[in-house]
Protein backbone atom coordinates (compact mmCIF):
# COMPACT_ATOMS: atom_id res chain seq x y z
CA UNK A 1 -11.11 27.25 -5.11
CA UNK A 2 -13.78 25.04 -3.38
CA UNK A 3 -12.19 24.02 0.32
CA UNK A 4 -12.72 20.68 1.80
CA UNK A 5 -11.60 19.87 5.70
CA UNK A 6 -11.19 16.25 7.00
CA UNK A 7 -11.15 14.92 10.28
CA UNK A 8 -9.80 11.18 11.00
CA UNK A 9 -6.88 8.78 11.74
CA UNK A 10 -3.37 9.53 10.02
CA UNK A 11 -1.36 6.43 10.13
CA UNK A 12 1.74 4.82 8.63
CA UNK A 13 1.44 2.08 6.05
CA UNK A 14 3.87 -0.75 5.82
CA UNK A 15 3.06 -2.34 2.92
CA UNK A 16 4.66 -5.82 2.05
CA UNK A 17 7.19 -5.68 -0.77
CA UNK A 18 6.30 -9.58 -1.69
CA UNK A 19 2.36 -11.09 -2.00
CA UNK A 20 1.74 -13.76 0.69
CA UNK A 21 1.23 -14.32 4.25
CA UNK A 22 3.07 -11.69 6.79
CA UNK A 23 4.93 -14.46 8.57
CA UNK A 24 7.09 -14.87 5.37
CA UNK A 25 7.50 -11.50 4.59
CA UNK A 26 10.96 -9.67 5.30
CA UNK A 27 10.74 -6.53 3.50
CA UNK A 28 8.26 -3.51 3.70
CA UNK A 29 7.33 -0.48 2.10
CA UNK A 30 6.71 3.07 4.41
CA UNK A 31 3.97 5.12 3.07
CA UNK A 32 1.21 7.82 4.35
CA UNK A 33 -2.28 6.75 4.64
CA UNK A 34 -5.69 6.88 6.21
CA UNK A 35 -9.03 7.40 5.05
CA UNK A 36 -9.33 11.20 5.63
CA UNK A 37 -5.78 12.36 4.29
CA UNK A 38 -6.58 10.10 1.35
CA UNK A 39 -9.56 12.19 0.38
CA UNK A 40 -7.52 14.61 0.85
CA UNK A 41 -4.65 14.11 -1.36
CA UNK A 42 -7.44 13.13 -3.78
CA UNK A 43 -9.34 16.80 -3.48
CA UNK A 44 -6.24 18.94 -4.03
CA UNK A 45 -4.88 16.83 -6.90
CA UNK A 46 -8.06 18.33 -8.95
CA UNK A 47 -6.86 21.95 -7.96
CA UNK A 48 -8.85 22.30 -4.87
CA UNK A 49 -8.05 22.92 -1.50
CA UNK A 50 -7.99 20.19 1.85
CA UNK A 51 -7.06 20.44 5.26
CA UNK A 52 -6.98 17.85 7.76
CA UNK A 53 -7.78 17.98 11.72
CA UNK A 54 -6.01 15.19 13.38
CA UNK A 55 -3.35 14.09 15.54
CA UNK A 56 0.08 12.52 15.31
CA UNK A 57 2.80 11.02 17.57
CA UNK A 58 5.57 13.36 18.51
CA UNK A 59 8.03 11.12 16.50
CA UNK A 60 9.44 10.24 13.53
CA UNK A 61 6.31 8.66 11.61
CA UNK A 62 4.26 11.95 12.89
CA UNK A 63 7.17 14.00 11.37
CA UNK A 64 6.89 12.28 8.02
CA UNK A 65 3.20 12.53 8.00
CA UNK A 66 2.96 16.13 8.20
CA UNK A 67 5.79 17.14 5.64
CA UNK A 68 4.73 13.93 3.09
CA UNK A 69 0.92 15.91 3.52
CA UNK A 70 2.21 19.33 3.56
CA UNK A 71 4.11 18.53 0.66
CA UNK A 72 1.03 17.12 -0.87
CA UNK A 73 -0.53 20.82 -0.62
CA UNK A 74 -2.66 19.75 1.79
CA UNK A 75 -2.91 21.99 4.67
CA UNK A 76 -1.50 20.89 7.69
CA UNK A 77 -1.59 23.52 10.44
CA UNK A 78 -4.43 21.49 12.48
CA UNK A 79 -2.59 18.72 12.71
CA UNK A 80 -1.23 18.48 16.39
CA UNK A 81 1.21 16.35 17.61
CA UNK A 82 0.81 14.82 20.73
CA UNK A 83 3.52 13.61 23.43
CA UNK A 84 1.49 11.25 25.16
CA UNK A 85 1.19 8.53 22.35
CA UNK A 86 2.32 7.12 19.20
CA UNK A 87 1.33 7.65 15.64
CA UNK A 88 -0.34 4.78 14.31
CA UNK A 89 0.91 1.88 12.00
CA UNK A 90 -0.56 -1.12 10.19
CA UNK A 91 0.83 -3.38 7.56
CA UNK A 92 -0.90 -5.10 4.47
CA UNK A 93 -0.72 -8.41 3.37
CA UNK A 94 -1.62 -8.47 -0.37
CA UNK A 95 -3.30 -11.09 -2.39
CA UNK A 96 -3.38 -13.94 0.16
CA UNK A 97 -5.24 -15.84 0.87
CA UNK A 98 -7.60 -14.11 -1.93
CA UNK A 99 -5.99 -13.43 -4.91
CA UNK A 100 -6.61 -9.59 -5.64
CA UNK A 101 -7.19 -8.46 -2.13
CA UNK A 102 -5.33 -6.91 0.27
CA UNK A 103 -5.93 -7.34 4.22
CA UNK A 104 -5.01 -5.27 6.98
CA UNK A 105 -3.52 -5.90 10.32
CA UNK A 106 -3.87 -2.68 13.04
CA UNK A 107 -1.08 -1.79 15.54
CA UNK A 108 -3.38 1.52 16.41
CA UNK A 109 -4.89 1.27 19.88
CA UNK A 110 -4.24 4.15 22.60
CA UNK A 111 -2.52 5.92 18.93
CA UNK A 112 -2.23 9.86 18.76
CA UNK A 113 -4.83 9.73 16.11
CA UNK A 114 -7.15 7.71 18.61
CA UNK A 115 -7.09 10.43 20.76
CA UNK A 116 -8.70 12.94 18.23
CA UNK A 117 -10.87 15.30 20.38
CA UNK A 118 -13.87 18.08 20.21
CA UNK A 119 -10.64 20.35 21.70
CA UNK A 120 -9.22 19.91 18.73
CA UNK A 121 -12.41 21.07 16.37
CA UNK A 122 -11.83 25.11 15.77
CA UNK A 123 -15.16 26.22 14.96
CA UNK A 124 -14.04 29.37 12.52
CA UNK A 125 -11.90 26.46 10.60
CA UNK A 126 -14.64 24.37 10.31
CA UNK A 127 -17.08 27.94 9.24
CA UNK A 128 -14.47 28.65 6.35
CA UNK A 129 -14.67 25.12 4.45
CA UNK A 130 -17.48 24.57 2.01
CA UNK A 131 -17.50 20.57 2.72
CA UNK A 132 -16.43 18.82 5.86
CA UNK A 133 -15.82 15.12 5.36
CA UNK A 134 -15.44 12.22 7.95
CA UNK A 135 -15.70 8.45 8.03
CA UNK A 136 -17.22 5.26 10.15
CA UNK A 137 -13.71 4.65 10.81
CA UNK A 138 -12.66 7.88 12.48
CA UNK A 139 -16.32 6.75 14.03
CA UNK A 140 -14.87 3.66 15.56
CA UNK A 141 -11.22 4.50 16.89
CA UNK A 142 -12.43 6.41 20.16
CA UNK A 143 -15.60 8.10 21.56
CA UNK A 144 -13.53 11.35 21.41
CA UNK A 145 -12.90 11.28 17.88
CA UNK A 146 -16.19 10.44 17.67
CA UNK A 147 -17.46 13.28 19.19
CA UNK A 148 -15.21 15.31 17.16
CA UNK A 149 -16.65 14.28 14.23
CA UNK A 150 -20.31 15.50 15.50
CA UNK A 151 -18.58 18.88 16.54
CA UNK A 152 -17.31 19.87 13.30
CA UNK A 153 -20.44 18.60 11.20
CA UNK A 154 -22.56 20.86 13.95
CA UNK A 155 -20.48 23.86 12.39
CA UNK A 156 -20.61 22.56 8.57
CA UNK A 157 -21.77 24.34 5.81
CA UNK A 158 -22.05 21.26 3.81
CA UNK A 159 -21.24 17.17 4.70
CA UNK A 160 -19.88 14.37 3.60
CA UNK A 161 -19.43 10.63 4.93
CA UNK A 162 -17.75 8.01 4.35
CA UNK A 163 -19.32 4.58 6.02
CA UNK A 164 -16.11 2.84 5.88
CA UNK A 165 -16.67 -0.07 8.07
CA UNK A 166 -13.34 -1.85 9.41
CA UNK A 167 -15.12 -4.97 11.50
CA UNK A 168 -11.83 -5.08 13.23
CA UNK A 169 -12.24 -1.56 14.79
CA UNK A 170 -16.12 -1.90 16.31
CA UNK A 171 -16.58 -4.42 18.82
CA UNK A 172 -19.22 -5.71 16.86
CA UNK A 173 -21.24 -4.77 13.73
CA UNK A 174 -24.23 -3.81 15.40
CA UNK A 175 -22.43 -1.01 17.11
CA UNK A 176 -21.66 0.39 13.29
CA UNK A 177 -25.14 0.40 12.24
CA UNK A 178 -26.29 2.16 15.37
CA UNK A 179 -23.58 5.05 15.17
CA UNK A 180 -23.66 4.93 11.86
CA UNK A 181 -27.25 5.28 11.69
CA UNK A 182 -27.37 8.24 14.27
CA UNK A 183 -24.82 10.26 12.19
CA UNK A 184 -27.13 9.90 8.83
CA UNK A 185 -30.19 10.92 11.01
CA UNK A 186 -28.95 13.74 12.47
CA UNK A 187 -27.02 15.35 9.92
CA UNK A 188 -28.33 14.22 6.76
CA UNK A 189 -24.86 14.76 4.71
CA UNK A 190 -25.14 15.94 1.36
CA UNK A 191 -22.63 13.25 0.10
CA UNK A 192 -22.67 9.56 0.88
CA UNK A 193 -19.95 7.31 -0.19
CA UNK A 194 -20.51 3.76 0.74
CA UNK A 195 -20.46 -0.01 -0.31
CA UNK A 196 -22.55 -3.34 -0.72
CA UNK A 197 -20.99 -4.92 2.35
CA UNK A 198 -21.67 -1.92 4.04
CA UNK A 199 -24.94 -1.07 3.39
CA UNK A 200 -25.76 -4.74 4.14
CA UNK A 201 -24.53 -4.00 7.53
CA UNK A 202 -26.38 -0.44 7.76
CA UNK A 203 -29.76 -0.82 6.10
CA UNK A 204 -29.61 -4.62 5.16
CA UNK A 205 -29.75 -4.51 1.70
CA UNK A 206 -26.82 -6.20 -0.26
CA UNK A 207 -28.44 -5.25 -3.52
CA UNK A 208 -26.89 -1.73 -4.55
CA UNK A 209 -30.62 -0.31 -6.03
CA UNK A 210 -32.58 -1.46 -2.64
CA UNK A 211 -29.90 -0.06 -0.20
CA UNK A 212 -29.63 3.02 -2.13
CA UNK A 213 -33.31 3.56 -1.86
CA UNK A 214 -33.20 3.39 1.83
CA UNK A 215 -29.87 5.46 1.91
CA UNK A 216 -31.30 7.96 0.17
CA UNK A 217 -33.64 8.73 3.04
CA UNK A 218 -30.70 10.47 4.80
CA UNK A 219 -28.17 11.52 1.72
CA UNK A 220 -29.07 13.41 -1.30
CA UNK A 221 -26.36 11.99 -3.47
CA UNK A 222 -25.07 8.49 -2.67
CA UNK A 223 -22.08 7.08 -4.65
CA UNK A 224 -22.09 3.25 -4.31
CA UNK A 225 -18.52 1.47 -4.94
CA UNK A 226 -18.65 -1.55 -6.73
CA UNK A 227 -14.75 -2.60 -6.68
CA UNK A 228 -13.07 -3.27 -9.82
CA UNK A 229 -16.91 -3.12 -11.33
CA UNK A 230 -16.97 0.56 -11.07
CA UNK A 231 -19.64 2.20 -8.85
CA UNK A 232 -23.13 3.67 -9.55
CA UNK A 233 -24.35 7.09 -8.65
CA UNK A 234 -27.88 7.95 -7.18
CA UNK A 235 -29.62 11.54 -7.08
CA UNK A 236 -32.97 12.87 -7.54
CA UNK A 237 -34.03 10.08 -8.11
CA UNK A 238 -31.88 9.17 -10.99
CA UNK A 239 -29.34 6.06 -11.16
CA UNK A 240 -26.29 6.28 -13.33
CA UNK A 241 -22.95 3.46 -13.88
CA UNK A 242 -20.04 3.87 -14.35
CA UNK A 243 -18.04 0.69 -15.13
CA UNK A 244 -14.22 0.26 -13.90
CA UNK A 245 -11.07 -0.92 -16.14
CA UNK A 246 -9.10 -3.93 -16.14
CA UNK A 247 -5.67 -3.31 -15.23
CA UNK A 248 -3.36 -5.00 -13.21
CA UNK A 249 -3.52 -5.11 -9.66
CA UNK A 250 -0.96 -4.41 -6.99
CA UNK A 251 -3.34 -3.31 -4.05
CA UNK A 252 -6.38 -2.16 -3.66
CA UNK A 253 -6.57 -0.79 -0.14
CA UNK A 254 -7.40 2.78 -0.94
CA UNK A 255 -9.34 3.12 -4.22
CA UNK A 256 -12.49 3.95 -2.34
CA UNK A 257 -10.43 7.10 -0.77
CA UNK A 258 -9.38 8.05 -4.58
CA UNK A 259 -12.84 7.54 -6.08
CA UNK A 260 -14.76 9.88 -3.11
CA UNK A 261 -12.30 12.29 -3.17
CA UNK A 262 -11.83 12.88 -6.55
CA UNK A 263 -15.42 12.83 -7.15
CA UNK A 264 -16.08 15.71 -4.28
CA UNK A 265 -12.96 17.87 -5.63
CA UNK A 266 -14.51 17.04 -9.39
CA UNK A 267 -18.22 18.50 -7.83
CA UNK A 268 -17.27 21.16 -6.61
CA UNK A 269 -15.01 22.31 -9.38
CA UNK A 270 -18.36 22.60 -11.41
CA UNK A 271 -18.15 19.05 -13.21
CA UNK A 272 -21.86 17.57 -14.02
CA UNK A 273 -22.28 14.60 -11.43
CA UNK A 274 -22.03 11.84 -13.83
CA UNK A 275 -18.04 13.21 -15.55
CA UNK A 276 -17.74 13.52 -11.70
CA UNK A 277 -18.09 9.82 -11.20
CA UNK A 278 -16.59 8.80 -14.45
CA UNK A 279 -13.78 10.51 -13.41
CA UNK A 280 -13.30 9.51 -10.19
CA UNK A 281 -13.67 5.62 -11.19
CA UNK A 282 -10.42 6.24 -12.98
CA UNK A 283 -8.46 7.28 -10.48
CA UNK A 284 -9.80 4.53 -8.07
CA UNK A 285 -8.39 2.61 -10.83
CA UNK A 286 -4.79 4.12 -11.08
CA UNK A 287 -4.66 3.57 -7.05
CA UNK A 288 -4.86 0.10 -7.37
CA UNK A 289 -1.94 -0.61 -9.58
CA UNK A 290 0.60 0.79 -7.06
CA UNK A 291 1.65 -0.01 -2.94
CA UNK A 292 0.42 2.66 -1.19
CA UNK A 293 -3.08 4.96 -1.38
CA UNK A 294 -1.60 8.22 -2.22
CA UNK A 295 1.46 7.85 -4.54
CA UNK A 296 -0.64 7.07 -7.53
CA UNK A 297 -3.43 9.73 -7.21
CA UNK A 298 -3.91 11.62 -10.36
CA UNK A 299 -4.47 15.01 -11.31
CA UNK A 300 -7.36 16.53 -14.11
CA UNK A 301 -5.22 15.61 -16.76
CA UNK A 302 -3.71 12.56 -15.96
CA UNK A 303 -7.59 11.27 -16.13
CA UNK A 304 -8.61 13.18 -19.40
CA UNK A 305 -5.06 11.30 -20.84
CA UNK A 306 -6.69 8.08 -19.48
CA UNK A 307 -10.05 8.40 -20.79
CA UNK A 308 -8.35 9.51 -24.18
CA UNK A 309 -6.46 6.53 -24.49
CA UNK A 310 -9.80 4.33 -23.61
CA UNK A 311 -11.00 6.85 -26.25
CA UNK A 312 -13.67 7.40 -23.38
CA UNK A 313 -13.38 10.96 -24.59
């Protein structure tokens, strides 16, 4: 089995039970999230294996976040929990005040997961994975974790980035593009997961075919997301689509996770690129009709019975 380690922010999702603004919400619902562990529920639901460098408050929301991920099958031995600070929390407001989008408020500054570290980057660990992924979010939470990041993909035998950009985290965009921008330069990861929004901060280009062709001078395959439009693939010079589904939607923060993670479990269990991608856009799909970015993340199967029902296969 292909092994994938992730380093980045762990938090605790309170997601609200009703749609509207937060101030009339009473009720939420607790779930495990962030970017990183996403991918990497998303890689060992296709029958590979993940492990996760972070950190976690030495309380009861760290506690649940290493047995909900260790129960996962993710591996969970370099998380460390730290006394000094508190695991991480953030709620989401769903479809208000635009109907099919969920926004998110942060209660994560001076967090355990903000104080990620190169101390915390074991070089062997790093040496045994075949893919070490990160994101411009664990980018923006703290120069440490920022530093971690460049540690491990020092060691890596192969990368992979997500841009991720949460305006709320960077003091301002321009600070994005420039770290962003000295990541791709000096690394050059293999896989690039990104956006429109995000490539018009990064590269200025809006338009997915432009920005990919400037992308692609630091990735060699770049997966653009294109929300509930699906996302398009670029390698070797090649472009290929592959459309999303309508279905109902609950919330979408998280998709993106289950698309790039999928897809990278989906590579590296010898899938062709494109089934890759097709694949993943379903279970980007099945994440949005649930609270919550992991609950809903399927497995091989679960796709293939999707697809068959779309008679997509």
């Amino acid at each position: 089995m292909a092994r994938l380690v992730t380093l980045g922010e762990i938090l605790i999702q309170f997601n609200a039970l009703n749609i509207g603004p937060l101030r009339h919400v009473t009720y939420f619902e607790k779930h495990v999230a962030g970017s990183e562990a996403n991918y990497c529920v998303a890689f060992v639901k296709q029958g590979n294996e993940c492990g996760i460098i972070a950190r976690v408050g030495d309380d009861e929301f760290g506690y649940n976040i290493i047995e909900w991920l260790r129960g996962q099958g993710v591996d969970v031995s370099h998380i460390k929990i730290d006394k000094t600070a508190p695991t991480g929390i953030y709620f989401i407001q769903r479809h208000y005040p635009v109907p099919f989008k969920s926004y998110m408020i942060y209660y994560r500054k001076g967090s355990a997961g903000s104080k990620l570290s190169p101390e915390d980057v074991d070089e062997a660990y790093i040496k045994s994975a075949d893919l070490v992924h990160s994101s411009g979010i664990t980018l923006a939470i703290s120069n440490t974790a920022r530093d971690a990041v460049y540690k491990a993909f020092e060691f890596a035998k192969e990368r992979s980035f997500d841009t991720n950009i949460r305006p709320v985290l960077w003091p301002k965009l321009e600070d994005a593009k420039k770290e962003i921008l000295r990541l791709l330069n000096e690394y050059h990861p293999k896989f690039l997961i990104t956006d429109t929004d995000d490539s018009a901060i990064i590269v200025g280009e809006a338009d997915p075919d432009k920005a990919a062709k400037e992308l692609s001078n630091y990735s060699e395959i770049i997966i653009m997301k294109l929300g509930a439009k699906g996302a398009t693939l670029y390698y070797d010079g090649k472009k290929y689509y592959s459309s999303g589904y309508q279905v109902p939607v609950e919330d979408v923060v998280g998709a993106g996770d289950a698309l790039g993670g999928t897809f990278l479990s989906l590579y590296f269990k010898g899938f062709e690129l494109e089934k890759a991608l097709d694949y993943a856009v379903v279970a980007a799909t099945l994440n949005v009709m649930i609270r919550g970015d992991q609950e809903n993340l399927p497995t091989t199967s679960d796709i293939e019975a999707f697809l068959k029902e779309m008679k997509k296969i």
